[in-house]
C-alpha atoms as a PDB file:
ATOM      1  CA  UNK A   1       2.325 -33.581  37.861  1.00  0.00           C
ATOM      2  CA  UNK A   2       2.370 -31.477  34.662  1.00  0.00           C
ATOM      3  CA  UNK A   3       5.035 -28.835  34.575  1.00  0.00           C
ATOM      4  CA  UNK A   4       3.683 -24.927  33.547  1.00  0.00           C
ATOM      5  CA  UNK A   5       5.196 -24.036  30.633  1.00  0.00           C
ATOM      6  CA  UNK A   6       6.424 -19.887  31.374  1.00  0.00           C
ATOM      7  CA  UNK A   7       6.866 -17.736  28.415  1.00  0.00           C
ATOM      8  CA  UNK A   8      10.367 -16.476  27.713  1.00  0.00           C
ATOM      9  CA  UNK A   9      11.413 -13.352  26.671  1.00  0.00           C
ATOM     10  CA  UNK A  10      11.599 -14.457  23.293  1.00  0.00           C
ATOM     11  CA  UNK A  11       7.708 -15.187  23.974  1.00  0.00           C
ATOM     12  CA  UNK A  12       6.909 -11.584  25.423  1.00  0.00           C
ATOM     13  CA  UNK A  13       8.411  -9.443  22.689  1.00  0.00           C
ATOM     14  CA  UNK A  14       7.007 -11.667  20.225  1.00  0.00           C
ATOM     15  CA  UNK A  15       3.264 -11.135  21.337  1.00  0.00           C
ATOM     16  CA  UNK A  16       4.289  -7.122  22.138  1.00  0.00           C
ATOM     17  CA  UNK A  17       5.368  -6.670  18.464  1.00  0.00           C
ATOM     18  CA  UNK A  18       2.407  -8.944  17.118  1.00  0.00           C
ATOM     19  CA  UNK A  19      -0.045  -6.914  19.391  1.00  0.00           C
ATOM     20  CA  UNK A  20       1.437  -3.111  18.354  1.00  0.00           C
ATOM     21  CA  UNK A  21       1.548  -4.231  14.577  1.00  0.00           C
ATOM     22  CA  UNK A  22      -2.196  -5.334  15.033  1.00  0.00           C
ATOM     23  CA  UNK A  23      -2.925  -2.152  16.745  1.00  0.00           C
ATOM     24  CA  UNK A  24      -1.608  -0.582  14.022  1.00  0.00           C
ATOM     25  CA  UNK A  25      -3.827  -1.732  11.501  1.00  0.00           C
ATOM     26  CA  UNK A  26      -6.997  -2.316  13.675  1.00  0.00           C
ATOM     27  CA  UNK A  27      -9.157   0.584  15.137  1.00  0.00           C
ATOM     28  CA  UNK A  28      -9.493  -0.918  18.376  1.00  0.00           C
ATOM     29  CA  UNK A  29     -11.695   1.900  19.881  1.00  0.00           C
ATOM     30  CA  UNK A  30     -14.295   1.047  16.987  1.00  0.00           C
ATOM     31  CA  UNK A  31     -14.076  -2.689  17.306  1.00  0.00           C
ATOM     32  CA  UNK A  32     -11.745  -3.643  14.438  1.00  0.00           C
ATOM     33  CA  UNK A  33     -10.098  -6.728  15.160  1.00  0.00           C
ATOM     34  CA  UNK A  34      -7.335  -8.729  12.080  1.00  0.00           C
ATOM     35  CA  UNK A  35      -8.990  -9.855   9.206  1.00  0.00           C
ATOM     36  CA  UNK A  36      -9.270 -14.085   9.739  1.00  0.00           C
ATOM     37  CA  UNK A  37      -7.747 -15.821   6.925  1.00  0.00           C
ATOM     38  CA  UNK A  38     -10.426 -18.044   4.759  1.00  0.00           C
ATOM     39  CA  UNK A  39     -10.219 -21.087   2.340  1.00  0.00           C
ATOM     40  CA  UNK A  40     -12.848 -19.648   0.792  1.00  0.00           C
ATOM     41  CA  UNK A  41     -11.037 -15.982  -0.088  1.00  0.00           C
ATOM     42  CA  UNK A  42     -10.775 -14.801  -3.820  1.00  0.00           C
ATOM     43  CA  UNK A  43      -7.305 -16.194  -3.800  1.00  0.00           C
ATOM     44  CA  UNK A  44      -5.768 -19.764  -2.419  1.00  0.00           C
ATOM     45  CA  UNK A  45      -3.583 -20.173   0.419  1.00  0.00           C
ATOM     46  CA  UNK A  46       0.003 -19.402  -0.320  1.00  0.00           C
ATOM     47  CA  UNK A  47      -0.931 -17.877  -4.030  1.00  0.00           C
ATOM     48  CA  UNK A  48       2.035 -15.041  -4.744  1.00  0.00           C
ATOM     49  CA  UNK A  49      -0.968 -12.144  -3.726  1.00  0.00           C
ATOM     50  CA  UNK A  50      -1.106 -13.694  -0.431  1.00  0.00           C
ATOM     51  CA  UNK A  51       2.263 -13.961   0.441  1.00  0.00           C
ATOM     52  CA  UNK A  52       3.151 -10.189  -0.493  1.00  0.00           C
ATOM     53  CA  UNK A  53      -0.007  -8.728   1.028  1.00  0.00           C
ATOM     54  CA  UNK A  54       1.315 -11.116   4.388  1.00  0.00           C
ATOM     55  CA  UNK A  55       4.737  -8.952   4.475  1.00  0.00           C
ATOM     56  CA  UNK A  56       4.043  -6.024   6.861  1.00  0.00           C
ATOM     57  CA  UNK A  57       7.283  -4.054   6.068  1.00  0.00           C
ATOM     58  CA  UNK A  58       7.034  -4.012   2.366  1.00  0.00           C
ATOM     59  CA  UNK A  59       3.373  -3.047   2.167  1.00  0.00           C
ATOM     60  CA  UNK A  60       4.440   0.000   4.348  1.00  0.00           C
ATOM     61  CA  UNK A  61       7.094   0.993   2.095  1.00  0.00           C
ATOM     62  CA  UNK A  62       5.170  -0.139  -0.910  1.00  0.00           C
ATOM     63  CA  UNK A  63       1.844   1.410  -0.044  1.00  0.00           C
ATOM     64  CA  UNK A  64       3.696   5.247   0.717  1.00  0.00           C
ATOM     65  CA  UNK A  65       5.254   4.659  -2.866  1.00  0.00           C
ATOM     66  CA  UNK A  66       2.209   3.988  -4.235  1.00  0.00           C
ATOM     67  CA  UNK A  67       0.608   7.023  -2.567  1.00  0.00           C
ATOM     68  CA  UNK A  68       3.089   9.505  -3.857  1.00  0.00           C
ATOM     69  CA  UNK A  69       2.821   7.838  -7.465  1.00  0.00           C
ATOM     70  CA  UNK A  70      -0.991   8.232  -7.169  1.00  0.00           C
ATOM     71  CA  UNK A  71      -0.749  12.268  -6.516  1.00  0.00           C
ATOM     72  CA  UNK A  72       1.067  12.048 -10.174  1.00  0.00           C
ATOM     73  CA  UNK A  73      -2.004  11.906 -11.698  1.00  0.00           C
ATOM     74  CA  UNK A  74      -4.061  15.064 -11.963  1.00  0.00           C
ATOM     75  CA  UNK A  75      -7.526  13.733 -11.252  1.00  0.00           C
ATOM     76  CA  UNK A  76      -6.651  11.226  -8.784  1.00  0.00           C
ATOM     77  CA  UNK A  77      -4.990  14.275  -7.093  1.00  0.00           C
ATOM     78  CA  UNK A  78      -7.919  16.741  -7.200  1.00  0.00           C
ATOM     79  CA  UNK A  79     -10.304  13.695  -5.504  1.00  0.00           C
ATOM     80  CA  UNK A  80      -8.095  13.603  -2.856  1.00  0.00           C
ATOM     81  CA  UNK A  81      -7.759  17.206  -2.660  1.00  0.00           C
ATOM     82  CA  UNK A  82     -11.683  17.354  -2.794  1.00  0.00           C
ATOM     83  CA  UNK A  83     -13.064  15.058  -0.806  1.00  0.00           C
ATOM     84  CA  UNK A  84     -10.278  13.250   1.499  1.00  0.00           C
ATOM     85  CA  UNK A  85      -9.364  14.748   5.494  1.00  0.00           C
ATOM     86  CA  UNK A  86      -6.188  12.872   5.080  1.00  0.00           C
ATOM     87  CA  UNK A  87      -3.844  16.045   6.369  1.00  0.00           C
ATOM     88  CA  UNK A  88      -5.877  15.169   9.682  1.00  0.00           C
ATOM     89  CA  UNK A  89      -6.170  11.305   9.618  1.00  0.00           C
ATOM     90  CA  UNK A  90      -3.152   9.503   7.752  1.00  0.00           C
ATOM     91  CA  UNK A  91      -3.268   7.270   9.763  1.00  0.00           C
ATOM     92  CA  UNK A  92      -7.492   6.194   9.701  1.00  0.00           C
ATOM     93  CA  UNK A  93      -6.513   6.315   6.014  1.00  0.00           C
ATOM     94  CA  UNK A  94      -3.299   3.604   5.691  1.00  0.00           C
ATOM     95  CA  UNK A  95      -5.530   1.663   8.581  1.00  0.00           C
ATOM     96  CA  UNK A  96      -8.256   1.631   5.942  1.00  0.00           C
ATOM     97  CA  UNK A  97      -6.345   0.982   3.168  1.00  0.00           C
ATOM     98  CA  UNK A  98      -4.889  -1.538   4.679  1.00  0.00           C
ATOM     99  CA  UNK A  99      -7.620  -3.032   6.144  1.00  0.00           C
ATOM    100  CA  UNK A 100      -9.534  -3.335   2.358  1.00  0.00           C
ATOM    101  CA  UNK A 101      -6.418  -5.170   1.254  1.00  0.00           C
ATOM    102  CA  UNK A 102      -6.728  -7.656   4.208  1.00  0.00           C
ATOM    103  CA  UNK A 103     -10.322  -8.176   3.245  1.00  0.00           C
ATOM    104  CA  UNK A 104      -9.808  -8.394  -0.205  1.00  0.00           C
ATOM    105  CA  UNK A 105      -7.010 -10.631  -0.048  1.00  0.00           C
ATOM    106  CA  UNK A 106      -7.792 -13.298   2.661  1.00  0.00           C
ATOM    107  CA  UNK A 107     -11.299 -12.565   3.713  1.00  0.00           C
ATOM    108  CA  UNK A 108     -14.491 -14.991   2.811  1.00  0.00           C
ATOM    109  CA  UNK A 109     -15.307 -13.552  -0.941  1.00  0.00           C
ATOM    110  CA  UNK A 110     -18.366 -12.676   0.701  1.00  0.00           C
ATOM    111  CA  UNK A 111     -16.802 -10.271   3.278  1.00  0.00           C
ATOM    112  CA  UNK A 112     -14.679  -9.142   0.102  1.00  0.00           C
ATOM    113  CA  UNK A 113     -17.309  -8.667  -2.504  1.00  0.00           C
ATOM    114  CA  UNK A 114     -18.845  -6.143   0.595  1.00  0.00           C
ATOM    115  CA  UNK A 115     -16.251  -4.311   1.108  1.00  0.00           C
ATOM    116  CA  UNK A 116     -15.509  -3.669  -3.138  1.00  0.00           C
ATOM    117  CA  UNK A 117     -19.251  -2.795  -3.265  1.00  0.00           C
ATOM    118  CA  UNK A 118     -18.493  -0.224  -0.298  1.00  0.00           C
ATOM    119  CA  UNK A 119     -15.650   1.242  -2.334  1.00  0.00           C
ATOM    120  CA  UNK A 120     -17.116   1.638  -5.579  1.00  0.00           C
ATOM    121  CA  UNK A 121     -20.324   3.442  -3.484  1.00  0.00           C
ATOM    122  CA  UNK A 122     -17.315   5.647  -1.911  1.00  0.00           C
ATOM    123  CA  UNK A 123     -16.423   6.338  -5.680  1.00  0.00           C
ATOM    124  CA  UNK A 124     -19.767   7.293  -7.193  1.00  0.00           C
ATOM    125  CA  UNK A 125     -19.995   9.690  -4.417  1.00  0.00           C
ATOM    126  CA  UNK A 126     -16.583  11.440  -5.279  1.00  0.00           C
ATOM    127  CA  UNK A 127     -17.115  14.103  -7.799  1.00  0.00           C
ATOM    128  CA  UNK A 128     -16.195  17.687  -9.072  1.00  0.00           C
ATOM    129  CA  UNK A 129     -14.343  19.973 -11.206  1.00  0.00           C
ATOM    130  CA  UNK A 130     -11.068  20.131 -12.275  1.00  0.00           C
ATOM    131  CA  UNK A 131      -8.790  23.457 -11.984  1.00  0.00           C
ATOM    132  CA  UNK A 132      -9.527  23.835 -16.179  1.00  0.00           C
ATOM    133  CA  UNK A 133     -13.165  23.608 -15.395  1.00  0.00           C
ATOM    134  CA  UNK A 134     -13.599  20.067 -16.699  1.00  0.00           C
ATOM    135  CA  UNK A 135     -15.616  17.428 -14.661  1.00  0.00           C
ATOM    136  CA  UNK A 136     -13.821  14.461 -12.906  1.00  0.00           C
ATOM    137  CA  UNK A 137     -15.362  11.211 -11.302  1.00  0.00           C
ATOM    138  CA  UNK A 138     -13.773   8.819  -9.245  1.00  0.00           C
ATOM    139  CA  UNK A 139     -15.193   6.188 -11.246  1.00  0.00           C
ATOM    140  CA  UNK A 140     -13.338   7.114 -14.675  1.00  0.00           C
ATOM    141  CA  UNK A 141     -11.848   3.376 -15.238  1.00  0.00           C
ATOM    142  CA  UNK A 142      -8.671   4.852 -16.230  1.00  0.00           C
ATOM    143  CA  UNK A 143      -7.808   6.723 -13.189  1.00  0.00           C
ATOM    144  CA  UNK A 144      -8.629   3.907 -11.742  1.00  0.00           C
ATOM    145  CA  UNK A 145      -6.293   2.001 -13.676  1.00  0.00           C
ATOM    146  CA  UNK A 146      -3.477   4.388 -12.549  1.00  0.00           C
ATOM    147  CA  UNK A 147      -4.254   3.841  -9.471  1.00  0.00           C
ATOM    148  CA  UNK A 148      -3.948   0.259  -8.879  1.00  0.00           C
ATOM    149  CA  UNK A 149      -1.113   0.304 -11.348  1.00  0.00           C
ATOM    150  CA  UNK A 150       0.861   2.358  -9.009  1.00  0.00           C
ATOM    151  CA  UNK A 151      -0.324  -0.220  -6.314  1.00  0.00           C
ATOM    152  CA  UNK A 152       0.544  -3.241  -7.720  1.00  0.00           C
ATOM    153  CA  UNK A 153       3.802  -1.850  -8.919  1.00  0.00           C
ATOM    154  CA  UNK A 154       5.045  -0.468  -5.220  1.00  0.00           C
ATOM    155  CA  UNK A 155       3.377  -3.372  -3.215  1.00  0.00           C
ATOM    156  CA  UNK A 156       5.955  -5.672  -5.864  1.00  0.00           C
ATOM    157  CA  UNK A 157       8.457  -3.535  -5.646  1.00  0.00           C
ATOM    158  CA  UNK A 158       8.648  -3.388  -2.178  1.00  0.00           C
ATOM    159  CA  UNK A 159       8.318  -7.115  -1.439  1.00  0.00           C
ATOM    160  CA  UNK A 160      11.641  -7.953  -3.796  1.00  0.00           C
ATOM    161  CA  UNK A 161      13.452  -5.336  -1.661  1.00  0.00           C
ATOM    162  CA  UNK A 162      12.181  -5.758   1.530  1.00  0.00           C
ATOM    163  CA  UNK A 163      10.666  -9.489   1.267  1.00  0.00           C
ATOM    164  CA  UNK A 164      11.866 -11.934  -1.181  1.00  0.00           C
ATOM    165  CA  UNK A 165      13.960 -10.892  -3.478  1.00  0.00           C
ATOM    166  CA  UNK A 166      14.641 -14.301  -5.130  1.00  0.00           C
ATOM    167  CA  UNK A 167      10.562 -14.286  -6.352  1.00  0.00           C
ATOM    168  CA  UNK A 168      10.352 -15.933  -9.376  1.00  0.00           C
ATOM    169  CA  UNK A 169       9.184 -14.348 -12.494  1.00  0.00           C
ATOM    170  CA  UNK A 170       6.567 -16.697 -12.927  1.00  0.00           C
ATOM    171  CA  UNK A 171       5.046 -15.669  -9.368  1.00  0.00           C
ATOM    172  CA  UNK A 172       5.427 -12.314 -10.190  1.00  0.00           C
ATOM    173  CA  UNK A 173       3.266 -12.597 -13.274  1.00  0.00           C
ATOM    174  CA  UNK A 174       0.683 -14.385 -11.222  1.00  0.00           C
ATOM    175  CA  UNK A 175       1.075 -11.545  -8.578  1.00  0.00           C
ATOM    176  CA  UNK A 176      -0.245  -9.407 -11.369  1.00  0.00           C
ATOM    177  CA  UNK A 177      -2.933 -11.487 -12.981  1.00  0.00           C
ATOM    178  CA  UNK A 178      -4.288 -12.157  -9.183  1.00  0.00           C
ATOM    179  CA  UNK A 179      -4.299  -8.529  -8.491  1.00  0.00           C
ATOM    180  CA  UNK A 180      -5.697  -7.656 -11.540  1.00  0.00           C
ATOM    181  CA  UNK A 181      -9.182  -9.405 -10.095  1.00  0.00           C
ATOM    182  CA  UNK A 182      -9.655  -6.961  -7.363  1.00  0.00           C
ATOM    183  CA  UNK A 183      -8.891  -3.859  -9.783  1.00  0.00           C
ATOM    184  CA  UNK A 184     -11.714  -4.880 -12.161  1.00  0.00           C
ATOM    185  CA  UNK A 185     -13.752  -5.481  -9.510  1.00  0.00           C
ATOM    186  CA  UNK A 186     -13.622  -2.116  -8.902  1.00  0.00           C
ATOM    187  CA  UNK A 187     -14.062  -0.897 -12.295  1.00  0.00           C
ATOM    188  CA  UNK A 188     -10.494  -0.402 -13.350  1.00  0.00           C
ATOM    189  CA  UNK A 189      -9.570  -0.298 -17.248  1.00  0.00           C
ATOM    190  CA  UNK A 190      -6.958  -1.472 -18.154  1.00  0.00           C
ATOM    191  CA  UNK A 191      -5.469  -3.672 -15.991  1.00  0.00           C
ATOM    192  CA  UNK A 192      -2.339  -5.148 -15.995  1.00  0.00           C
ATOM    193  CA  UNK A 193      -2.210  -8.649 -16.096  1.00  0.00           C
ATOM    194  CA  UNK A 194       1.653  -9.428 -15.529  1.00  0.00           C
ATOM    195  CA  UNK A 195       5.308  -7.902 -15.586  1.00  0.00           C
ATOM    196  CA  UNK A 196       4.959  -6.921 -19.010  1.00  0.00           C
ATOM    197  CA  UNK A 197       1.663  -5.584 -19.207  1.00  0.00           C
ATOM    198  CA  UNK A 198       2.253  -3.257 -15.658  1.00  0.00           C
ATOM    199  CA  UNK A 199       5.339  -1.443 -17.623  1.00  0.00           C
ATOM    200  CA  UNK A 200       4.429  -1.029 -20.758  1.00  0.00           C
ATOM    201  CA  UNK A 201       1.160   0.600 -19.192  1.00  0.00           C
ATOM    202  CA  UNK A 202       3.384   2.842 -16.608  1.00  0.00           C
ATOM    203  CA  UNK A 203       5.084   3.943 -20.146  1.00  0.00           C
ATOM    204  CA  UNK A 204       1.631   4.422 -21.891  1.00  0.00           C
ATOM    205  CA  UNK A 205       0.663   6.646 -18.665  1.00  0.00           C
ATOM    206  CA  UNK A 206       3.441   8.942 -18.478  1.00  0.00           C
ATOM    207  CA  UNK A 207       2.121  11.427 -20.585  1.00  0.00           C
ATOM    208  CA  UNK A 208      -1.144  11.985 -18.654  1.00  0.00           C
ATOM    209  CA  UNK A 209       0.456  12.528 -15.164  1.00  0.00           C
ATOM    210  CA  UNK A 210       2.489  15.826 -13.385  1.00  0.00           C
ATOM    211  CA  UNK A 211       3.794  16.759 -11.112  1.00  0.00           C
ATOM    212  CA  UNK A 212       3.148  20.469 -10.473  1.00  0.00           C
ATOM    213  CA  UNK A 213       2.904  21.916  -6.636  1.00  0.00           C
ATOM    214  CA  UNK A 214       0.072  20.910  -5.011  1.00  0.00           C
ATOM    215  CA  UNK A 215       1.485  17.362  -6.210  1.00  0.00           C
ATOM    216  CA  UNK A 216       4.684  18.158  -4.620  1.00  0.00           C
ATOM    217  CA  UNK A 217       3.027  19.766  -1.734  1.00  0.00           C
ATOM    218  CA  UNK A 218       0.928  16.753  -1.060  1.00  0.00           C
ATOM    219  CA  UNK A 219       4.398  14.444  -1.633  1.00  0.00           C
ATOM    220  CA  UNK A 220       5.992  16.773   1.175  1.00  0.00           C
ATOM    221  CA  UNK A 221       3.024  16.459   3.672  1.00  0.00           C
ATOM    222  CA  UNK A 222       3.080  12.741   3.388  1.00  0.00           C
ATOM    223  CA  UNK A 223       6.942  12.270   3.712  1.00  0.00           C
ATOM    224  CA  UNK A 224       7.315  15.081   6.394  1.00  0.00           C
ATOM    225  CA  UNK A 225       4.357  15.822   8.169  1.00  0.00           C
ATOM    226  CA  UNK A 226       3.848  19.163   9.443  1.00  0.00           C
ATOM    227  CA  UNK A 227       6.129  21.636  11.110  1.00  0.00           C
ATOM    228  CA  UNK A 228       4.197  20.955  14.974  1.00  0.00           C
ATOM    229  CA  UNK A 229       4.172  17.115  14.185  1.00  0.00           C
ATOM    230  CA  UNK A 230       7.193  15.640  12.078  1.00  0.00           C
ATOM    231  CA  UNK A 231       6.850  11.446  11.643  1.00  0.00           C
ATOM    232  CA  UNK A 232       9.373   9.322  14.230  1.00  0.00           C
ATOM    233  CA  UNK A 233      12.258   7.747  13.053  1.00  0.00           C
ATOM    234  CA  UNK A 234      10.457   4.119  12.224  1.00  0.00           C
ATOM    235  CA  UNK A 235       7.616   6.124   9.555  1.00  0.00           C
ATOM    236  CA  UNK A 236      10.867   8.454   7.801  1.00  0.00           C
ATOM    237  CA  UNK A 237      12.705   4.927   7.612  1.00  0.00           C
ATOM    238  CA  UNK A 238       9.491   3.557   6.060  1.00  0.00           C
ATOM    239  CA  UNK A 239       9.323   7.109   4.027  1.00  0.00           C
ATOM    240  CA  UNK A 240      13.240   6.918   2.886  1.00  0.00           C
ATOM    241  CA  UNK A 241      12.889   2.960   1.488  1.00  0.00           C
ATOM    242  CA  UNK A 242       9.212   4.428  -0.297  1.00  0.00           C
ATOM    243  CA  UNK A 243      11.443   7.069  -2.215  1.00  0.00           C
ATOM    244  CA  UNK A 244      14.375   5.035  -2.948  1.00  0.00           C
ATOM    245  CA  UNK A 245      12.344   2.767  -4.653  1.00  0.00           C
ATOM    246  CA  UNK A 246      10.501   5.669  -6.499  1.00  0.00           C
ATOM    247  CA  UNK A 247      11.283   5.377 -10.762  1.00  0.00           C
ATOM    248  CA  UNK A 248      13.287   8.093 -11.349  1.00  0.00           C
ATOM    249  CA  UNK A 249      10.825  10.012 -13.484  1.00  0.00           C
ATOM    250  CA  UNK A 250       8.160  10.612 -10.569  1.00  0.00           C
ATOM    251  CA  UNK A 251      11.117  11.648  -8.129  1.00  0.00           C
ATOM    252  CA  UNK A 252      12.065  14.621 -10.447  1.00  0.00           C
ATOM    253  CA  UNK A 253       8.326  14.851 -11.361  1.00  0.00           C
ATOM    254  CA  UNK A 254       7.751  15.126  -7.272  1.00  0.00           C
ATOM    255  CA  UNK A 255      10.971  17.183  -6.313  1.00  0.00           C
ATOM    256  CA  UNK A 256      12.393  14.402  -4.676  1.00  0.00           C
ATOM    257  CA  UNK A 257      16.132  13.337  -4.325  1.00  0.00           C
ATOM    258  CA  UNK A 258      17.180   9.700  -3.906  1.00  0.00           C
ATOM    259  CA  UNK A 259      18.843   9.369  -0.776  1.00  0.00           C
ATOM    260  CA  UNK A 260      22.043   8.692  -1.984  1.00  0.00           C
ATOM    261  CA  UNK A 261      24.668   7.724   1.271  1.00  0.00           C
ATOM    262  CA  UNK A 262      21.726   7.593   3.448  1.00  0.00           C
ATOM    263  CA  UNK A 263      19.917   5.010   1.691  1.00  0.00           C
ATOM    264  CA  UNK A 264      22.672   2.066   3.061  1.00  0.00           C
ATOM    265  CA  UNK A 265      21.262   2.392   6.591  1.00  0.00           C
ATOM    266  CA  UNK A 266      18.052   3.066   5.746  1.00  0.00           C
ATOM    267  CA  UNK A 267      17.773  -0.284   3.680  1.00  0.00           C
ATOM    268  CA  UNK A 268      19.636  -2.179   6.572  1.00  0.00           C
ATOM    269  CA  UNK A 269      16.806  -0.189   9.034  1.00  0.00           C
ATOM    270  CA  UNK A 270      13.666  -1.398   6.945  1.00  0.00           C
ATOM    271  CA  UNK A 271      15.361  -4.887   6.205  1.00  0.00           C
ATOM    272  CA  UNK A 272      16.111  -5.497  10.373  1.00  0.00           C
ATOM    273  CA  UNK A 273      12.645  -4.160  10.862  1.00  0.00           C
ATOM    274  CA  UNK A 274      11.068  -6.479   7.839  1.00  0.00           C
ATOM    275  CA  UNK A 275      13.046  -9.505   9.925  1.00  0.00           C
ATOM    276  CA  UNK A 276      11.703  -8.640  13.362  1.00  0.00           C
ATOM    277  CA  UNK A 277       7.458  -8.510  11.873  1.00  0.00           C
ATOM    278  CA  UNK A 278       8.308 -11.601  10.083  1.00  0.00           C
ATOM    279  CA  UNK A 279       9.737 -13.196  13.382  1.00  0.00           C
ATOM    280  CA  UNK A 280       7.027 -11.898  15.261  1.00  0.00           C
ATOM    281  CA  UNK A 281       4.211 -13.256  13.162  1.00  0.00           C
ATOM    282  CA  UNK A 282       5.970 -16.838  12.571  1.00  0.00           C
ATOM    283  CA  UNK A 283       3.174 -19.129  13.337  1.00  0.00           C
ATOM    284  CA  UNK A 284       0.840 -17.042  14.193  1.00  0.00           C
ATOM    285  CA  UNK A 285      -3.084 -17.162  11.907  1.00  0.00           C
END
């Protein structure tokens, strides 16, 4: 007679953190449910973009430092200002975010050539006037550039800290030229296509961004919350590592201080957590 194998413990917490990360990412209430893996996605199987979109962690961190580098630049700034409800729903935002990157990344083309074409109608859509009276679009290829720069740059970033940080250069050039796909795709111009190309572009960019107060205001929002509804512990971990990892020019441009002494146990914090996700997900599709 064949014995039931019971779950563990081991078992149980591994399908509780799977589950809450899912939850996380998936709008459950609208029928979201993970993104199924393809051999047929825009990028093969265990390609460099893969494996950095696949660490949790890291995107979190990444994807906050990416946000605050975004705000840096004026236009990208006055869309979001504009036309985004994000002070109400940061989290349907990262969810969607994230969920475009899942699609994008190891999605069926198909389902990823949709949900670019979705974007880019988002875009069109996302007009208006700048503060000096000039007209802004969130199609202008070069704010668009900026804005997967500062993407690609904190999802990397992150995934050397947080992930693997003995990723060859090679990979990490092919990280960039894989990337690069999506951002044209969406009508970015110019786009990095490796290690090189991403800095000498961040250089190149510098003297288009600031980093006046609604910038700052916008940094402090996302890093802080509100006064009636200040982020847990896990999110100003998450928020900490983001900064840390911030170039030093768009802390001072943002107001920000690195966080110095605190940022021992707030790297031990993120790597533990980065551990437990990866543990959690081990085998799982």
């Amino acid at each position: 007679m064949a014995t039931m194998k019971i779950p563990g413990p081991a078992s149980a917490v591994r399908s509780l953190l799977v589950r809450q990360v899912r939850g996380v990412f998936n709008d459950r209430e609208k029928g979201e449910a993970p993104v199924v893996p393809s051999d047929q996605a825009l990028f093969e199987i265990d390609s460099p973009i893969r494996m950095v979109h696949a660490d949790v962690v890291a995107m979190m961190v990444g994807g906050i430092r990416a946000l605050l580098l975004q705000m840096l630049h004026p236009v990208a700034l006055q869309g979001v200002l504009d036309h985004s409800d994000f002070r109400e729903d940061v989290q349907g935002r990262l969810r969607r975010t994230a969920r475009f990157i899942a699609q994008t990344t190891y999605g069926h083309r198909d389902e990823a050539a949709k949900a670019i074409g979705h974007v880019n109608a988002i875009h069109a859509r996302i007009t208006g006037t700048m503060p000096d009276g000039r007209p802004y679009s969130a199609t202008e290829p070069r704010v668009l550039a900026w804005v997967h720069l500062a993407e690609a740059t904190s999802f990397l970033e992150a995934y050397l800290a947080y992930g693997d940080p003995g990723m060859s250069l090679a990979a990490q050039d092919r990280y960039f030229d894989q990337s690069a796909v999506v951002a044209e795709m969406l009508g970015a111009s110019p786009v990095p296509r490796n290690r090189a190309d991403a800095a000498a572009l961040m250089t190149e960019m510098r003297g288009e961004l600031e980093g006046g107060a609604a910038a700052r205001e916008v940094a402090s929002f996302l890093l802080n919350g509100e006064e009636e509804h200040r982020p847990g512990a896990v999110a100003r971990t998450l928020a900490l590592a983001a900064v840390d990892l911030l170039p030093p020019f768009a802390r001072v441009a943002l107001g920000l201080k690195r966080p110095g002494a605190s940022a021992l146990p707030v790297m031990v914090g993120t790597r533990a957590m980065a551990g437990a996700v990866r543990w959690a997900f081990a085998g799982t599709r």
